[in-house]
Protein backbone atom coordinates (compact mmCIF):
# COMPACT_ATOMS: atom_id res chain seq x y z
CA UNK A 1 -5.76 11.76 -22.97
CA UNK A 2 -6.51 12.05 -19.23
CA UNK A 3 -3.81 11.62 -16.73
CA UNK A 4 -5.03 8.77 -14.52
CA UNK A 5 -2.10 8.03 -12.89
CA UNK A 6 -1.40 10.14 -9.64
CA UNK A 7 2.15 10.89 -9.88
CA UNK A 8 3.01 11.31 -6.46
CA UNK A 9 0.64 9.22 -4.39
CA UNK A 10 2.78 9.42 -1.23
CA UNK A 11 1.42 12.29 0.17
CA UNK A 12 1.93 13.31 4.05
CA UNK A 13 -0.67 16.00 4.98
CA UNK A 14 0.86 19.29 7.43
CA UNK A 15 -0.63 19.06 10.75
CA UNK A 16 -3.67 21.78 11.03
CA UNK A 17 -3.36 24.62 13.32
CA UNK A 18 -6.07 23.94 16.19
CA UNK A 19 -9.32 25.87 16.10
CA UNK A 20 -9.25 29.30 17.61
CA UNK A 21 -11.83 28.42 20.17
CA UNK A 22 -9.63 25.93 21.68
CA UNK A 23 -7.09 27.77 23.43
CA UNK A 24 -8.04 26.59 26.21
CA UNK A 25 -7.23 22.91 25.70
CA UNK A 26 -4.49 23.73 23.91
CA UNK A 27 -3.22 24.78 27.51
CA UNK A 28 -4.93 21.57 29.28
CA UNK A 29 -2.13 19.71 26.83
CA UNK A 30 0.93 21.53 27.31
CA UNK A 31 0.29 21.13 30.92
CA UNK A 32 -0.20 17.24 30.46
CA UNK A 33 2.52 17.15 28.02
CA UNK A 34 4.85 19.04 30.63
CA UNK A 35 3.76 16.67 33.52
CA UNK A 36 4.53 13.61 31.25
CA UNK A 37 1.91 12.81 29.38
CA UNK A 38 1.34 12.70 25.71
CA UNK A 39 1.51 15.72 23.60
CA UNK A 40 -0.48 16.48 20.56
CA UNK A 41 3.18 15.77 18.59
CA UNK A 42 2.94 12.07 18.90
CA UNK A 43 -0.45 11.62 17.34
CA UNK A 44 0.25 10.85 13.18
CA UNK A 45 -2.05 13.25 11.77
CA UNK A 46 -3.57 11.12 8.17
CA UNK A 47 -5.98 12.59 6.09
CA UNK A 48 -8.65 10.72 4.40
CA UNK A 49 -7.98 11.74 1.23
CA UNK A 50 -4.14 10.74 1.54
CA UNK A 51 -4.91 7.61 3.14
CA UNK A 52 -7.30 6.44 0.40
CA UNK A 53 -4.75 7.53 -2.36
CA UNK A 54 -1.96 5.51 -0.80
CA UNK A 55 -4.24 2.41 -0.54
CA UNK A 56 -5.37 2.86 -3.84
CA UNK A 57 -1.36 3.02 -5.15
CA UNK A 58 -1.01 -0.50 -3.53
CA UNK A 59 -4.26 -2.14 -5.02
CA UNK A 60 -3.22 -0.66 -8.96
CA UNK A 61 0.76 -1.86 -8.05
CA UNK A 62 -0.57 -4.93 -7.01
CA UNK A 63 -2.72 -5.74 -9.70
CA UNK A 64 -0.09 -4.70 -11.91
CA UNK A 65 2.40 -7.01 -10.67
CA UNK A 66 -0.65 -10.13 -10.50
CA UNK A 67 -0.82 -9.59 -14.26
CA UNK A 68 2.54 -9.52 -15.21
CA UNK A 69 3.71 -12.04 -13.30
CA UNK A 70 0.66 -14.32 -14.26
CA UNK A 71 2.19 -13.64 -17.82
CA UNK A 72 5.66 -14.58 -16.52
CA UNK A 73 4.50 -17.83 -14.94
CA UNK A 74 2.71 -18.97 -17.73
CA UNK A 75 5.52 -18.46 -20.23
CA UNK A 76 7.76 -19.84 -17.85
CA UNK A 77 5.71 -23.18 -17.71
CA UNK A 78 5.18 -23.14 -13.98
CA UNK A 79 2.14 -25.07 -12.87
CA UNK A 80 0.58 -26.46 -10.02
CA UNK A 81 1.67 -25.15 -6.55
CA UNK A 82 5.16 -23.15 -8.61
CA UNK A 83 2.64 -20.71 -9.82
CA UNK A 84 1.15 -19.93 -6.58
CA UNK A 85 4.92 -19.71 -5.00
CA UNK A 86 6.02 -17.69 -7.85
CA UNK A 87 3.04 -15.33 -7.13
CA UNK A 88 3.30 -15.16 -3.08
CA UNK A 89 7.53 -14.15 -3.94
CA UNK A 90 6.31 -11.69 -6.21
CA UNK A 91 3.66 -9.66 -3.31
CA UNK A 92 6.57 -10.55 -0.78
CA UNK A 93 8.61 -8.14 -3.21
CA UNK A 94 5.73 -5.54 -3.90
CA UNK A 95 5.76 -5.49 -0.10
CA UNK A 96 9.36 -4.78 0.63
CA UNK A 97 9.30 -2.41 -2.85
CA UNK A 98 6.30 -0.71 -1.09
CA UNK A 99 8.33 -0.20 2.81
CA UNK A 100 11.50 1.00 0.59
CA UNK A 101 9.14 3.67 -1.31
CA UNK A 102 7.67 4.82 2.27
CA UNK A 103 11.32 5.44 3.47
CA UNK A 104 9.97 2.44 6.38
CA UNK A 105 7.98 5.00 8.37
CA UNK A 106 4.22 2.92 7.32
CA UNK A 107 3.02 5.26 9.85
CA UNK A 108 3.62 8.25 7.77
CA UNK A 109 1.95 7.00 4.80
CA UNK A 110 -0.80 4.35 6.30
CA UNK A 111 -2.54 3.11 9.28
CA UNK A 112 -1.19 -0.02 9.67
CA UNK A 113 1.72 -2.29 8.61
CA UNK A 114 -1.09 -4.45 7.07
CA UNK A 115 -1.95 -2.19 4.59
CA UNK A 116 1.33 -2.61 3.14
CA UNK A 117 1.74 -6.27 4.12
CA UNK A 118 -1.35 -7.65 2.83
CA UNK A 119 -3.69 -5.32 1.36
CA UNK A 120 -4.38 -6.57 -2.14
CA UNK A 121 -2.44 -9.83 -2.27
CA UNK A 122 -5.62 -11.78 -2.44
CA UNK A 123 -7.91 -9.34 -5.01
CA UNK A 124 -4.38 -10.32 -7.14
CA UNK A 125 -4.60 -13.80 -6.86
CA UNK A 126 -7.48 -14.34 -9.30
CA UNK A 127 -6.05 -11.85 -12.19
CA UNK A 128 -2.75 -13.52 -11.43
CA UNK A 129 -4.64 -16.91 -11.99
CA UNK A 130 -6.28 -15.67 -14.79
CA UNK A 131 -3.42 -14.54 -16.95
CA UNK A 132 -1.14 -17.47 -15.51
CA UNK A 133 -3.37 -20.20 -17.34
CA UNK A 134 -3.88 -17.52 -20.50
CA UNK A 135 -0.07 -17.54 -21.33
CA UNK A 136 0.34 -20.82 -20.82
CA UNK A 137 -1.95 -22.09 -22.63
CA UNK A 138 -1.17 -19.65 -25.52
CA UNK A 139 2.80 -20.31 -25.19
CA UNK A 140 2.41 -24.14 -23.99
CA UNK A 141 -0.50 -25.87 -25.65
CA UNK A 142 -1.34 -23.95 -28.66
């Protein structure tokens, strides 16, 4: 069987030597940098590649979490506006799960702090919805 799962999705990318044909402005920034401005250090350097790993990470741990906890709710009896607190507690967790796992540098790992924040809480919501009324209905009803 295939190994889906990336097993080490938090992947920071060395910065890239410059191309040789740009000594020149390699010059024109140590001179800025040395006269205050910015250097090339402070720019995060994110590849693609990386970027769209990490983000898919957070979609699979999301969805993840929607469906178990869609299980959980539903065997717990929660309806009406319970569920949908029980499942906005459970992203608030996958959110502060996700800053623990990226040490709290987001920058390193992503673009913005809303990738982590809120990036898949809503795609969740209906597979959270979906499993929520399945188990209770199974557990509650039947």
């Amino acid at each position: 069987m295939q190994n889906i799962i990336n097993t080490s999705p938090w992947r920071v990318s060395p910065p890239q030597p410059p191309p040789p044909n740009l000594a020149s402005s390699e010059k024109a920034v140590t001179a800025m940098a040395a006269a205050g401005g910015v250097s090339s250090d402070d720019v995060p350097i994110l590849q693609t590649e990386n970027l769209t790993s990490n983000v898919k990470s957070i979609y699979y741990s999301r969805t993840f979490l929607s469906i178990i906890g869609g299980v959980v709710a539903g065997i717990w009896g929660f309806t009406g506006l319970m569920g949908f607190v029980f499942y906005f507690l459970i992203m608030m967790v996958s959110s502060i799960g996700l800053l623990a796992k990226s040490k709290f540098s987001v920058q390193t790992y992503f673009d913005s702090w809303s990738r982590i924040l809120i990036e898949g809480v809503f795609g969740g919501l209906m597979s959270f919805v979906l499993f929520w009324s399945f188990a209770y209905d199974i557990v509650h009803i039947f």
